[in-house]
PDB file of N, CA and C in Angstrom:
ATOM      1  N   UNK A   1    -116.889  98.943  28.736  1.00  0.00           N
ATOM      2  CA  UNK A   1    -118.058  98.220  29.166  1.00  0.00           C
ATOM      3  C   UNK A   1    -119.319  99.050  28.942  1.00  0.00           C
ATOM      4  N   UNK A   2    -119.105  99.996  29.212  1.00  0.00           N
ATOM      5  CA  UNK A   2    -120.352 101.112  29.169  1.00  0.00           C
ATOM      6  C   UNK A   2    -120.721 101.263  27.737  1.00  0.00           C
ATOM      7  N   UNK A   3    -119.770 101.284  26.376  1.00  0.00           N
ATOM      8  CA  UNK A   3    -120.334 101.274  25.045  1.00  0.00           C
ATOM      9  C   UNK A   3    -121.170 100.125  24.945  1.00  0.00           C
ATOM     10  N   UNK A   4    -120.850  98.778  25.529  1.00  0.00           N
ATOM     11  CA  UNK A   4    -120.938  97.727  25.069  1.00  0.00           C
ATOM     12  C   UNK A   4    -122.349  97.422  25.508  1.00  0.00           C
ATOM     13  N   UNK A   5    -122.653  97.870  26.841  1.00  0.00           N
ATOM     14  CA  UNK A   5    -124.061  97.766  27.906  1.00  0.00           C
ATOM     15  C   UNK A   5    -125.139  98.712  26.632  1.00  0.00           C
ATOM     16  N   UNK A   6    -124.375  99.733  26.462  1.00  0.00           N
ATOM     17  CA  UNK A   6    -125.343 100.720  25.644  1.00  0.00           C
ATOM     18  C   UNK A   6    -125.919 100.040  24.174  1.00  0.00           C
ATOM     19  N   UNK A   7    -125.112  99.113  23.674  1.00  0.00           N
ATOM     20  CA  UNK A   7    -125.312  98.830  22.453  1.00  0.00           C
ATOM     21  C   UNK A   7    -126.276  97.736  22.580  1.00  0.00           C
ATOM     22  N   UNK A   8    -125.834  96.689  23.311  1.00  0.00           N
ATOM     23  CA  UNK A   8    -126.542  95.478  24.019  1.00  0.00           C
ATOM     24  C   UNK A   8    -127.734  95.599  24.434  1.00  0.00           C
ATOM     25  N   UNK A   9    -128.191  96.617  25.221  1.00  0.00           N
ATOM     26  CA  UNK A   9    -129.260  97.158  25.501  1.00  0.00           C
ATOM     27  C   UNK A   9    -130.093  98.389  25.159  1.00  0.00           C
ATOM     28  N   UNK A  10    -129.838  98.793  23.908  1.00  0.00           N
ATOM     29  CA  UNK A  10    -130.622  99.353  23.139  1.00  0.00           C
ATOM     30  C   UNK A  10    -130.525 101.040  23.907  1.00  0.00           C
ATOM     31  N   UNK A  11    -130.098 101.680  24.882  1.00  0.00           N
ATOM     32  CA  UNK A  11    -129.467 102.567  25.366  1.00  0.00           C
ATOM     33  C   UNK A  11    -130.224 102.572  26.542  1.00  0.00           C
ATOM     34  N   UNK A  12    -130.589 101.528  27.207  1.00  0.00           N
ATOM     35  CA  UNK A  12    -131.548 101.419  28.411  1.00  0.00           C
ATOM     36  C   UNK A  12    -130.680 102.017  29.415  1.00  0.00           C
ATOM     37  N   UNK A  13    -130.549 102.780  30.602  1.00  0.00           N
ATOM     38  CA  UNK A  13    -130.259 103.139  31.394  1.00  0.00           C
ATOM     39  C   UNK A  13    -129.834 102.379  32.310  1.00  0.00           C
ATOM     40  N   UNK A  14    -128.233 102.275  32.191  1.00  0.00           N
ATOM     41  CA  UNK A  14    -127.706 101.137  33.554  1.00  0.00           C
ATOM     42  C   UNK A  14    -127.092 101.925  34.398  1.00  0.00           C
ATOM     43  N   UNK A  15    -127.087 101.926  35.723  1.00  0.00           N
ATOM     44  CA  UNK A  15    -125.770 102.051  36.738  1.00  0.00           C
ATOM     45  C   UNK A  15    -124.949 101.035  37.102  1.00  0.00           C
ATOM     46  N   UNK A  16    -124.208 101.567  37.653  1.00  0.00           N
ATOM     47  CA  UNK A  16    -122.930 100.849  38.016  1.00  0.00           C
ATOM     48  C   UNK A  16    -122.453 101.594  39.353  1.00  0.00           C
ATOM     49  N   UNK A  17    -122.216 100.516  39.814  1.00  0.00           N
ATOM     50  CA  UNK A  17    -121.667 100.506  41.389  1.00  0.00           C
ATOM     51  C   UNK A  17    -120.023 100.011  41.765  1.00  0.00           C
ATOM     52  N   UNK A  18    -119.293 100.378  41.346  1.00  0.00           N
ATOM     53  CA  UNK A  18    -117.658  99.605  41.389  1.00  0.00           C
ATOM     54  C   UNK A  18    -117.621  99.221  42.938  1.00  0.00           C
ATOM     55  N   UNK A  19    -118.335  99.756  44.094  1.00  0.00           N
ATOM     56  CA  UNK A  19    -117.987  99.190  45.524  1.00  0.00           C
ATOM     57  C   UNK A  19    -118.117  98.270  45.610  1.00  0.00           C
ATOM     58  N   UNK A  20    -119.603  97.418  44.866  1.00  0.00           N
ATOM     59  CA  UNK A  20    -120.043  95.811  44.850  1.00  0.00           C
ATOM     60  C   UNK A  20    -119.865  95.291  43.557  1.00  0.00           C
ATOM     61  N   UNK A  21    -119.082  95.843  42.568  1.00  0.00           N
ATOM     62  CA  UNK A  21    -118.930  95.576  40.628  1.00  0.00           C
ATOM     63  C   UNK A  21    -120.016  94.957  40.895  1.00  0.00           C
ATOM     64  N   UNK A  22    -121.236  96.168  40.435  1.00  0.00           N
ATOM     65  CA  UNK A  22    -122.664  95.344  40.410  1.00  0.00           C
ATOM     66  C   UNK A  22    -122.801  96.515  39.366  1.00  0.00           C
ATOM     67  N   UNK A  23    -123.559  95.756  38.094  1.00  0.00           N
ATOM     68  CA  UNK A  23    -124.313  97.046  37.209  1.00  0.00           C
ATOM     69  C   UNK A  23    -125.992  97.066  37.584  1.00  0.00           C
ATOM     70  N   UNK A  24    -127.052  97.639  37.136  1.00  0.00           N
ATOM     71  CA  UNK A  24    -128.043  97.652  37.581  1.00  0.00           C
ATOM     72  C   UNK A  24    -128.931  98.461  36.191  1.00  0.00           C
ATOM     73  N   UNK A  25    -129.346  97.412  35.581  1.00  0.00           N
ATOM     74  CA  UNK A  25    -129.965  97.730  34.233  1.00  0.00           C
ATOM     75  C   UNK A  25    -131.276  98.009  34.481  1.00  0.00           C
ATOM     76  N   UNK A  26    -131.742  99.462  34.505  1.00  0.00           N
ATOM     77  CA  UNK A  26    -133.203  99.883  34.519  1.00  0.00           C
ATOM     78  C   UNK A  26    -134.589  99.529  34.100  1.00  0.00           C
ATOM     79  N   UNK A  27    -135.130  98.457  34.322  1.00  0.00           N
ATOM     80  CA  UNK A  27    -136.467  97.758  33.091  1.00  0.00           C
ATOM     81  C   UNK A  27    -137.746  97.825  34.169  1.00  0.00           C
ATOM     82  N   UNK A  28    -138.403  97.995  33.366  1.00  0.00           N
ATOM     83  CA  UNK A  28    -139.978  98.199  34.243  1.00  0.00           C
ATOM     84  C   UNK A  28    -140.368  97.599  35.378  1.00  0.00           C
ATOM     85  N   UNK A  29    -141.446  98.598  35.879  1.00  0.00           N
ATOM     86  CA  UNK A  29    -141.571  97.411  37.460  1.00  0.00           C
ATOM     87  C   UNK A  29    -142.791  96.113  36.752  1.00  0.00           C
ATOM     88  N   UNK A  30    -142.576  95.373  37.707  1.00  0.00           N
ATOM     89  CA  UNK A  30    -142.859  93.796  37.719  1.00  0.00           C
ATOM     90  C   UNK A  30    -141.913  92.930  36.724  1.00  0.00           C
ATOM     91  N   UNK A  31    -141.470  92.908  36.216  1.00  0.00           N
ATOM     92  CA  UNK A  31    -140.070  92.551  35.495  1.00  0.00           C
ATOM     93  C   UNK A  31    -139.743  91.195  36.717  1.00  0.00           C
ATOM     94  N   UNK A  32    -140.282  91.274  37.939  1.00  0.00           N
ATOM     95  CA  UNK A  32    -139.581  89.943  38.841  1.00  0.00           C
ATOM     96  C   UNK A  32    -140.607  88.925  38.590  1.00  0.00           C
ATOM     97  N   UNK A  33    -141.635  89.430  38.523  1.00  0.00           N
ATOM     98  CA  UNK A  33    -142.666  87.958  37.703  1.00  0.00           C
ATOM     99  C   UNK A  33    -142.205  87.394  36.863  1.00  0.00           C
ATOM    100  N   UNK A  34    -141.410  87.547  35.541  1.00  0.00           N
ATOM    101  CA  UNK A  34    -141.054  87.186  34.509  1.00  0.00           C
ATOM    102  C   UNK A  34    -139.443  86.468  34.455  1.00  0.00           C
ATOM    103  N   UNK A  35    -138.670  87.181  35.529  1.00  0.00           N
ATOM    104  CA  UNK A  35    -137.465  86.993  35.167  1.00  0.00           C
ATOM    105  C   UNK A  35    -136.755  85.397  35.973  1.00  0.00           C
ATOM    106  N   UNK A  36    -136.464  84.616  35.462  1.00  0.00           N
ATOM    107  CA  UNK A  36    -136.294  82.792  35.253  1.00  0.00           C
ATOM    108  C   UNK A  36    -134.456  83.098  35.402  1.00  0.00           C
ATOM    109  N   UNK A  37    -133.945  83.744  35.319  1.00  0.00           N
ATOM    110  CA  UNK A  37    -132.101  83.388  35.300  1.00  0.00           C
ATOM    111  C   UNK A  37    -131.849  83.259  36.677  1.00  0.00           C
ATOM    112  N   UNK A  38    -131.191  82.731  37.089  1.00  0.00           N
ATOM    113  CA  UNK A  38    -130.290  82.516  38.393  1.00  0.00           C
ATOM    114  C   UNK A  38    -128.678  83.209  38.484  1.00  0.00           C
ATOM    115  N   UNK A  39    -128.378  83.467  37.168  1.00  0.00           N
ATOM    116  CA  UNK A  39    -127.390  84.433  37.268  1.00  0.00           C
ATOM    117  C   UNK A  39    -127.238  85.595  37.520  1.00  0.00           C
ATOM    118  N   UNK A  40    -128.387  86.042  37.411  1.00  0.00           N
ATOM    119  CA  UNK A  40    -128.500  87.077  37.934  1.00  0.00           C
ATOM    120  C   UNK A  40    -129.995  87.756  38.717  1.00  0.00           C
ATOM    121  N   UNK A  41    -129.804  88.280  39.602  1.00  0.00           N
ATOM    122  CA  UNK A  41    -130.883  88.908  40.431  1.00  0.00           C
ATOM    123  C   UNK A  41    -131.792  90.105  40.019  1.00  0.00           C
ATOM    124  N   UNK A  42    -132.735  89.674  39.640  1.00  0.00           N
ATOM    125  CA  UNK A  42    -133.924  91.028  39.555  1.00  0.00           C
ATOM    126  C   UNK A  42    -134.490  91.574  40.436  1.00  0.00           C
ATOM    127  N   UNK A  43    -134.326  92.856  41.058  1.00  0.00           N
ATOM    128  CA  UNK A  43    -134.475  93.591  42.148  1.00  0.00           C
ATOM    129  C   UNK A  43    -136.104  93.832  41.890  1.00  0.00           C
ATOM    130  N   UNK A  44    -136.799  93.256  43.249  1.00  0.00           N
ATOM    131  CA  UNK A  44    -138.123  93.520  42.921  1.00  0.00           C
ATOM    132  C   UNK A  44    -138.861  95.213  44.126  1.00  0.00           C
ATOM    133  N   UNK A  45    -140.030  94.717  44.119  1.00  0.00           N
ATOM    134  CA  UNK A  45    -140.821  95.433  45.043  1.00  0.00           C
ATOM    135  C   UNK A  45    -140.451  95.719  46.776  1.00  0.00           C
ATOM    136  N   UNK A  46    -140.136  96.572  47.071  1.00  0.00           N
ATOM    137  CA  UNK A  46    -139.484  96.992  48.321  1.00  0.00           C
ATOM    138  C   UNK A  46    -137.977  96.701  48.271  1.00  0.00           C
ATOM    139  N   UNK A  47    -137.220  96.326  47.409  1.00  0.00           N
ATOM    140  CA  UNK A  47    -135.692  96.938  47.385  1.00  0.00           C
ATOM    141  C   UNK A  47    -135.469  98.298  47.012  1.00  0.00           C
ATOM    142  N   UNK A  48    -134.023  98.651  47.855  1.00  0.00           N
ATOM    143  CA  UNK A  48    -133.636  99.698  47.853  1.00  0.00           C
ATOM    144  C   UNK A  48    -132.465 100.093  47.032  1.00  0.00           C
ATOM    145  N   UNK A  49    -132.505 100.667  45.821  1.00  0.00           N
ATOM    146  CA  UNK A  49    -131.238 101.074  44.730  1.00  0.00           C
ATOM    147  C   UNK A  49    -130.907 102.395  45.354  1.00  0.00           C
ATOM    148  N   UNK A  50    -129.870 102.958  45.627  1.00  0.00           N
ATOM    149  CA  UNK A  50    -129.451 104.566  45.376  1.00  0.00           C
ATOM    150  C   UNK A  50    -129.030 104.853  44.196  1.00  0.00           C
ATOM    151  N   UNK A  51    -129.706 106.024  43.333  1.00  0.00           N
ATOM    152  CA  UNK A  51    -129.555 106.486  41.775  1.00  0.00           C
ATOM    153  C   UNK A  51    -129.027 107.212  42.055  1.00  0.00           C
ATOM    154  N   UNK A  52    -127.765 107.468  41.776  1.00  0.00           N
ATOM    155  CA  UNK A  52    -126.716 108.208  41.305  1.00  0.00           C
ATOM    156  C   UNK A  52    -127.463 109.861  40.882  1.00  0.00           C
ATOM    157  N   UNK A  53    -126.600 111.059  41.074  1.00  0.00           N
ATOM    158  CA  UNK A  53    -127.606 112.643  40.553  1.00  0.00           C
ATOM    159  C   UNK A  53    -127.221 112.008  38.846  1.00  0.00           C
ATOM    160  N   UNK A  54    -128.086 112.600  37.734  1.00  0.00           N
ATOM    161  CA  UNK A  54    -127.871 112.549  36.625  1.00  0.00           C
ATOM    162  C   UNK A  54    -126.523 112.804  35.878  1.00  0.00           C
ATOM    163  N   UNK A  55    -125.902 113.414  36.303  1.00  0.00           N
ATOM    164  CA  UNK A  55    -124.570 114.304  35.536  1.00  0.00           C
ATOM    165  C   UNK A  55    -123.499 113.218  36.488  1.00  0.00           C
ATOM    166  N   UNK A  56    -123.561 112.419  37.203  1.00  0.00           N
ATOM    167  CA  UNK A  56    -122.333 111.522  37.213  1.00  0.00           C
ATOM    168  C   UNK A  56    -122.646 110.535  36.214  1.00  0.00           C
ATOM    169  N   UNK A  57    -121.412 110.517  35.400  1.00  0.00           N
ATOM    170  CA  UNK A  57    -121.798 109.506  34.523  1.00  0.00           C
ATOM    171  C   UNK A  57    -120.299 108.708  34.056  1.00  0.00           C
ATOM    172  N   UNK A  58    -119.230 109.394  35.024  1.00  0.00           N
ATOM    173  CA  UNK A  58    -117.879 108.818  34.961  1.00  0.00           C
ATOM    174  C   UNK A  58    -117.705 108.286  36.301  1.00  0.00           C
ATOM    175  N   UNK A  59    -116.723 107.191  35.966  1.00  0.00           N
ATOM    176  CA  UNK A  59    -115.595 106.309  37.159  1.00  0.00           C
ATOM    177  C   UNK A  59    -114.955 106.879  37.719  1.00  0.00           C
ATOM    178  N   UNK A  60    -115.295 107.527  39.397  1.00  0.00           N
ATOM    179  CA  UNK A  60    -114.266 108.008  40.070  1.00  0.00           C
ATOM    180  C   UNK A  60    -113.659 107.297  41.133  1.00  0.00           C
ATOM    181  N   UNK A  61    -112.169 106.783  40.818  1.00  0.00           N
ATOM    182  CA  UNK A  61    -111.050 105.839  41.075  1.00  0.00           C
ATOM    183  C   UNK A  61    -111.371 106.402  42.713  1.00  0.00           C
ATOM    184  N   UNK A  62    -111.586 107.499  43.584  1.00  0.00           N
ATOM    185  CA  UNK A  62    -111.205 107.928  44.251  1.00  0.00           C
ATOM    186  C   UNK A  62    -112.523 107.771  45.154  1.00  0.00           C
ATOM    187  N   UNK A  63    -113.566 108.035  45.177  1.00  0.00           N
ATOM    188  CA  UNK A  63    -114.706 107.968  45.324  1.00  0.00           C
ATOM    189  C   UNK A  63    -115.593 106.173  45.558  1.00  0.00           C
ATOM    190  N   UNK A  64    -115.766 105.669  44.429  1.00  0.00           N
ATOM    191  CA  UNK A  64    -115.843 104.784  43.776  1.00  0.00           C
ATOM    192  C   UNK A  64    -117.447 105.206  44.186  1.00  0.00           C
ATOM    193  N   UNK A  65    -118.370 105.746  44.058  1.00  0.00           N
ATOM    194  CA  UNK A  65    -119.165 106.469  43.954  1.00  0.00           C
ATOM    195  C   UNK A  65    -120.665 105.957  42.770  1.00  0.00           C
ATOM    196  N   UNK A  66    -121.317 105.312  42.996  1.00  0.00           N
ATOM    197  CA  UNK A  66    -122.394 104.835  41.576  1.00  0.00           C
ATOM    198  C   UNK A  66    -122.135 105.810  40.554  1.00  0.00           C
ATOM    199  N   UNK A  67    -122.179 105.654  39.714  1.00  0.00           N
ATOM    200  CA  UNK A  67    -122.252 106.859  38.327  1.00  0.00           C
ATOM    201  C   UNK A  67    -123.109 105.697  37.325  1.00  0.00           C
ATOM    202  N   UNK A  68    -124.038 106.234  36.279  1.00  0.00           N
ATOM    203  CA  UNK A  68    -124.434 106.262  34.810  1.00  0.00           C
ATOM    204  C   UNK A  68    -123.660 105.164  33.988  1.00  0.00           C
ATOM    205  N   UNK A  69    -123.584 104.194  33.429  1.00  0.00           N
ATOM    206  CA  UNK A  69    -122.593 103.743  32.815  1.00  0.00           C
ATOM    207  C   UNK A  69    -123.011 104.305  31.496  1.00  0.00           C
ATOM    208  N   UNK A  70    -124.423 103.663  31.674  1.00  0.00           N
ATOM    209  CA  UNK A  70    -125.286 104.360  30.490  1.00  0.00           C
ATOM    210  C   UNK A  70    -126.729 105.578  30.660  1.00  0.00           C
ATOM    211  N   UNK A  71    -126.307 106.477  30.807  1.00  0.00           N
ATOM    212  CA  UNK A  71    -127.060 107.487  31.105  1.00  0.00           C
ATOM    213  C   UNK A  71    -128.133 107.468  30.616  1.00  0.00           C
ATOM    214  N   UNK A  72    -129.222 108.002  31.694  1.00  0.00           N
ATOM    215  CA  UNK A  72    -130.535 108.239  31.596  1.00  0.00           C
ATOM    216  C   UNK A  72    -131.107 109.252  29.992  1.00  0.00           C
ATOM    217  N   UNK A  73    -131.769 108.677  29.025  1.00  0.00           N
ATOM    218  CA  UNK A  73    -132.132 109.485  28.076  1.00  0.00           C
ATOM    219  C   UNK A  73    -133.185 110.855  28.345  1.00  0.00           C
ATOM    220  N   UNK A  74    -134.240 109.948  28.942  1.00  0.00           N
ATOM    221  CA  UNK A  74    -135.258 110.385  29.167  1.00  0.00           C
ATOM    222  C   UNK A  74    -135.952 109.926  30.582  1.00  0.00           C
ATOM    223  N   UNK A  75    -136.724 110.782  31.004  1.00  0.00           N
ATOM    224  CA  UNK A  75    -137.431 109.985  32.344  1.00  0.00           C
ATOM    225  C   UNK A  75    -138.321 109.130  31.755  1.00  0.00           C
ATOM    226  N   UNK A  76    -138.575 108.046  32.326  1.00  0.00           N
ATOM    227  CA  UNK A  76    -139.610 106.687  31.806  1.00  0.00           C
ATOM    228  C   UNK A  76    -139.162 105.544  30.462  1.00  0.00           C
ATOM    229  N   UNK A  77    -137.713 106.261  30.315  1.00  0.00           N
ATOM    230  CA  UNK A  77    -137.341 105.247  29.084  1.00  0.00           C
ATOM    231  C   UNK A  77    -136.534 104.374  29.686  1.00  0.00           C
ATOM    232  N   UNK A  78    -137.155 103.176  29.982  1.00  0.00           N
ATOM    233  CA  UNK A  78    -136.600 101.781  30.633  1.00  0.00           C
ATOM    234  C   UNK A  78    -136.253 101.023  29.708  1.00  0.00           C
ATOM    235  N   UNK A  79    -135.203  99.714  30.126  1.00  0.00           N
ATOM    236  CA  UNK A  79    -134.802  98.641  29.591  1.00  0.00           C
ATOM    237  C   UNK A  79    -135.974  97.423  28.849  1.00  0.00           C
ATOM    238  N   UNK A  80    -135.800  96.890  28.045  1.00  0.00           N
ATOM    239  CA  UNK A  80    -136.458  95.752  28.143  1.00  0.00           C
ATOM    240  C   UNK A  80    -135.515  94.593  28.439  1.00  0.00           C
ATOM    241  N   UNK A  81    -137.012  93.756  29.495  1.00  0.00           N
ATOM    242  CA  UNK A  81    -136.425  93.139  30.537  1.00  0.00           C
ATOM    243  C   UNK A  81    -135.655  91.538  29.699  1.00  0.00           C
ATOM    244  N   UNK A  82    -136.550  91.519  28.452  1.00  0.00           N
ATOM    245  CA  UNK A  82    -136.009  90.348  27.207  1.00  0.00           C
ATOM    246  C   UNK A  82    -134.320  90.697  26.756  1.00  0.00           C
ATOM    247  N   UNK A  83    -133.941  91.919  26.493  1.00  0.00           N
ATOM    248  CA  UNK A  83    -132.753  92.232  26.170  1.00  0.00           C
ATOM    249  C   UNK A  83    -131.916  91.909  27.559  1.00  0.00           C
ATOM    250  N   UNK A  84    -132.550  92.162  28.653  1.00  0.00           N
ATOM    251  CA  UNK A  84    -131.281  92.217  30.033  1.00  0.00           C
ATOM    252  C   UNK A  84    -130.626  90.705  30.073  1.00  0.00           C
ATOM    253  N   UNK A  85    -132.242  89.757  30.177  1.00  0.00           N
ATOM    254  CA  UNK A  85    -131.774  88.561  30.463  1.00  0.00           C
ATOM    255  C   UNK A  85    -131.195  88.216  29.125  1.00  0.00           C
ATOM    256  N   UNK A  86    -131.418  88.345  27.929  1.00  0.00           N
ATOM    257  CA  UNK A  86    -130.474  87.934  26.844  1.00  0.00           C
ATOM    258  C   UNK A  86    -129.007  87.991  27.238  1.00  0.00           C
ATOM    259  N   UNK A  87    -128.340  89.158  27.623  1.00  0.00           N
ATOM    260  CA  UNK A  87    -127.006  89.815  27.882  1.00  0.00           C
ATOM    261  C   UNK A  87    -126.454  88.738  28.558  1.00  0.00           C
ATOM    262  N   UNK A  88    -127.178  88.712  30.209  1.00  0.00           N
ATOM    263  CA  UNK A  88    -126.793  87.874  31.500  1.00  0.00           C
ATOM    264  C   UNK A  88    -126.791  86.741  30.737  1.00  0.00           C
ATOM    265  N   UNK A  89    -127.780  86.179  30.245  1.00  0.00           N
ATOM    266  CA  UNK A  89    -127.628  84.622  29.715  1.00  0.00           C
ATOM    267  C   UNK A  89    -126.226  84.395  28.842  1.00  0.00           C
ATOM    268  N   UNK A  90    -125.852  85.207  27.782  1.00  0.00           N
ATOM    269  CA  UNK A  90    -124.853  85.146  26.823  1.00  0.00           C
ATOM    270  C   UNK A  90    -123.432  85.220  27.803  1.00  0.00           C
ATOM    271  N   UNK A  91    -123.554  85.932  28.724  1.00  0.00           N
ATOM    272  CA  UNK A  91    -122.625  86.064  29.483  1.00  0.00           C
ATOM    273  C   UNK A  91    -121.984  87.515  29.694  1.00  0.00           C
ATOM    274  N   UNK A  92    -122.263  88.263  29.155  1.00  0.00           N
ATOM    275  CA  UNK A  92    -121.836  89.637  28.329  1.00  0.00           C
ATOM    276  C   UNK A  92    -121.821  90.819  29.507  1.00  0.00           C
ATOM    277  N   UNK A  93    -122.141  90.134  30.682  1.00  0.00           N
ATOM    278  CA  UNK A  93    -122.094  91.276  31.764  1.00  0.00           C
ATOM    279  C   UNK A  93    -121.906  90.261  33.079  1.00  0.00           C
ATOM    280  N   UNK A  94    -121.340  89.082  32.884  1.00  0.00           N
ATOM    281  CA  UNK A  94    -120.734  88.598  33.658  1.00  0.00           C
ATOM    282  C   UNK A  94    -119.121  88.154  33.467  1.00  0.00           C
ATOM    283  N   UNK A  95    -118.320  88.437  35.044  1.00  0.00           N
ATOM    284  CA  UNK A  95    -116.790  88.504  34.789  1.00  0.00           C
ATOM    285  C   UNK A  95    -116.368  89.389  34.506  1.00  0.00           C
ATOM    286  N   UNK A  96    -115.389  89.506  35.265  1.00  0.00           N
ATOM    287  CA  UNK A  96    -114.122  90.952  35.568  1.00  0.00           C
ATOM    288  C   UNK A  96    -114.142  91.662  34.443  1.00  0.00           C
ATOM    289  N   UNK A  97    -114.601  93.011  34.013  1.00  0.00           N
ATOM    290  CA  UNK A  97    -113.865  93.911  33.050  1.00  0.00           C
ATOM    291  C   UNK A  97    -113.792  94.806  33.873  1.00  0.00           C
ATOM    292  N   UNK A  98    -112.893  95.710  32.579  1.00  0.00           N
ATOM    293  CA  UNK A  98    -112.173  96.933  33.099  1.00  0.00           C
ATOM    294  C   UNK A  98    -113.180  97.902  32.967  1.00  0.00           C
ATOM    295  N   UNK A  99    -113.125  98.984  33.820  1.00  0.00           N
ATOM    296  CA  UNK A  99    -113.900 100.168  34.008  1.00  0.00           C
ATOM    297  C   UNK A  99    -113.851 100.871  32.929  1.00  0.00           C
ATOM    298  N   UNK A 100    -115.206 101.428  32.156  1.00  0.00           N
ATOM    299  CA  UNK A 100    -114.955 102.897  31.302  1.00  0.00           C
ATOM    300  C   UNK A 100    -115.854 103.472  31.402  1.00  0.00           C
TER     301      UNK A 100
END
């Protein structure tokens, strides 16, 4: 899943949460003005994400712990918010996959 997020999204920085199988694709703030899908939720102004330290960037079965699916490149290099909802719309990050 994590190659696939990376390719899909141009190497935008996602986490992943296995406690709630929620990923959380990084794209600029105000991104909730714009975003029209109902499939999925755009976290706006006064929500609270916990970011994972940088260097987790694997699935720990044991933990289940946020990690990187797609690791941070750079500080300030965000998603675009046109590619996220493309994904969600196609379907491509909705429904059960397996962890990698």
């Amino acid at each position: 899943m994590s190659d696939r997020l990376g390719r899909c999204l141009s190497g935008a920085p996602v986490i992943h949460d296995p406690g709630v199988r929620r990923y959380y694709a990084l794209v600029p703030p105000g991104t909730t003005r714009m975003w029209c899908e109902t499939v999925a939720e755009c976290l706006g102004e006064g929500t609270y994400l916990g970011v994972p330290r940088v260097d987790r960037t694997e699935f720990d079965e044991e933990t289940l712990a946020s990690y990187w699916a797609v690791p941070i490149v750079r500080p300030g290099r965000l998603g675009m918010a046109g590619d996220v909802l493309a994904l969600v719309v196609a379907g491509g990050c909705v429904g059960d996959e397996d962890e990698s």
